[in-house]
Protein backbone atom coordinates (compact mmCIF):
# COMPACT_ATOMS: atom_id res chain seq x y z
CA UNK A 1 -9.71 -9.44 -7.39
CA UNK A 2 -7.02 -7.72 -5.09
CA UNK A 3 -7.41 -5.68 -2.06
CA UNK A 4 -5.05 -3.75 -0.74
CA UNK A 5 -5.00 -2.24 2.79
CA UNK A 6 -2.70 0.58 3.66
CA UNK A 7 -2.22 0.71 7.43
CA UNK A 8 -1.13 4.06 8.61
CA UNK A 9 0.08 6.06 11.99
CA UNK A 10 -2.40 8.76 12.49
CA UNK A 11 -0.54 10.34 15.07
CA UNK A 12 2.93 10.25 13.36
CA UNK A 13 1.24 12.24 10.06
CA UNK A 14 1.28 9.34 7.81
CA UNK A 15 -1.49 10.03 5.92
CA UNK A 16 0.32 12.35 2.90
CA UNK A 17 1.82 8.92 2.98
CA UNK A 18 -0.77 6.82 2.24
CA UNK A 19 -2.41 8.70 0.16
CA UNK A 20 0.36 9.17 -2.15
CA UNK A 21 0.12 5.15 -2.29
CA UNK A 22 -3.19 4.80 -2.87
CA UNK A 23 -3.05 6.84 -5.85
CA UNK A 24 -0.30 5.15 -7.15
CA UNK A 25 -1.52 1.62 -7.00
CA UNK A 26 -5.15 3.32 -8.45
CA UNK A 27 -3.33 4.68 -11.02
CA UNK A 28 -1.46 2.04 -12.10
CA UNK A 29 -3.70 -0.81 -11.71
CA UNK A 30 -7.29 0.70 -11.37
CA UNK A 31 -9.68 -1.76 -12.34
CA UNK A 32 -7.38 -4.71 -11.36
CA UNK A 33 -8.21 -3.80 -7.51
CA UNK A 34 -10.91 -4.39 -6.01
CA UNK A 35 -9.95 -2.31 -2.72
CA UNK A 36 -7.40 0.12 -1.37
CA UNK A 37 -8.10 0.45 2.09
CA UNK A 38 -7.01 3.06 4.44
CA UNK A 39 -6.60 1.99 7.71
CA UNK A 40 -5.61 4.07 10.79
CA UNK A 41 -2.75 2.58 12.77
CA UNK A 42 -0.63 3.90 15.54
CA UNK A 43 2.65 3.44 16.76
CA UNK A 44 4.53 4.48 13.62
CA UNK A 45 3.11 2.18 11.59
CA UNK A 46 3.00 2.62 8.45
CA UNK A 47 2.56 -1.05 6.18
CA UNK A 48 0.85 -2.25 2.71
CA UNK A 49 -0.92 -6.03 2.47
CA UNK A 50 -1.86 -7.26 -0.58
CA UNK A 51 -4.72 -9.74 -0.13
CA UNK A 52 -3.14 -9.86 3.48
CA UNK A 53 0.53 -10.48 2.50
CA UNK A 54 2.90 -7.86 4.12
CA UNK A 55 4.34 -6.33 1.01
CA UNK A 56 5.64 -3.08 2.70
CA UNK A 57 6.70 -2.55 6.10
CA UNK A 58 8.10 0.99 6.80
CA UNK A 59 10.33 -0.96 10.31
CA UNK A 60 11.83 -3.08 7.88
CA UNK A 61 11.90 -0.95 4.35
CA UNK A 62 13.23 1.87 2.63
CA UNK A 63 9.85 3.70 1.71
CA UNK A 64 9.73 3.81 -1.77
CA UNK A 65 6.02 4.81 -3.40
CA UNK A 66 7.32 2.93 -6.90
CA UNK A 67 8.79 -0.04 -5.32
CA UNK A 68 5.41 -0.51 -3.07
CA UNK A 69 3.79 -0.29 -6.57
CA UNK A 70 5.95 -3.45 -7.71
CA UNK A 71 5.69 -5.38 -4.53
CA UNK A 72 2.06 -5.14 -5.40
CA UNK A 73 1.84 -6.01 -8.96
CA UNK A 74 1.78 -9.83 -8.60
CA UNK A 75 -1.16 -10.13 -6.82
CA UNK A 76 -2.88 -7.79 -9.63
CA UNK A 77 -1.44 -10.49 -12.09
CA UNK A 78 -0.38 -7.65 -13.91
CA UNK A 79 2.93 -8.40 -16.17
CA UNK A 80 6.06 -6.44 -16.10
């Protein structure tokens, strides 16, 4: 099974953020994860791992709640 953690800047207000991502992947792969993890960060951060892959990296892309969802979708093994 896949976990996901969602590291987040808790001083920077990021949490709408992750939230809106956690839903997303919950929604669209539910049982397929085993975790979506919220994790409090700092210094801007704001980045999605997928069994501890960087998938999503807010320094280095365009955030993008639908395109986090397909970053994520091979390590559900869900098909396209």
């Amino acid at each position: 099974m896949t976990r996901v953690e969602i590291e987040y800047c808790v001083p920077c207000g990021m949490l709408n953020r992750a939230q809106d991502v956690s839903r997303a992947l919950l929604e669209q792969f539910g049982e397929g994860l085993d975790e979506v993890a919220l994790v409090t960060g700092e210094k801007g951060a704001f980045v999605v791992r997928a069994d501890d892959e960087v998938v999503f990296d807010k320094a280095e892309d365009e955030y993008d709640v639908d395109a986090i969802v397909r970053a994520v979708r091979p390590y559900v093994g869900a098909t396209p």
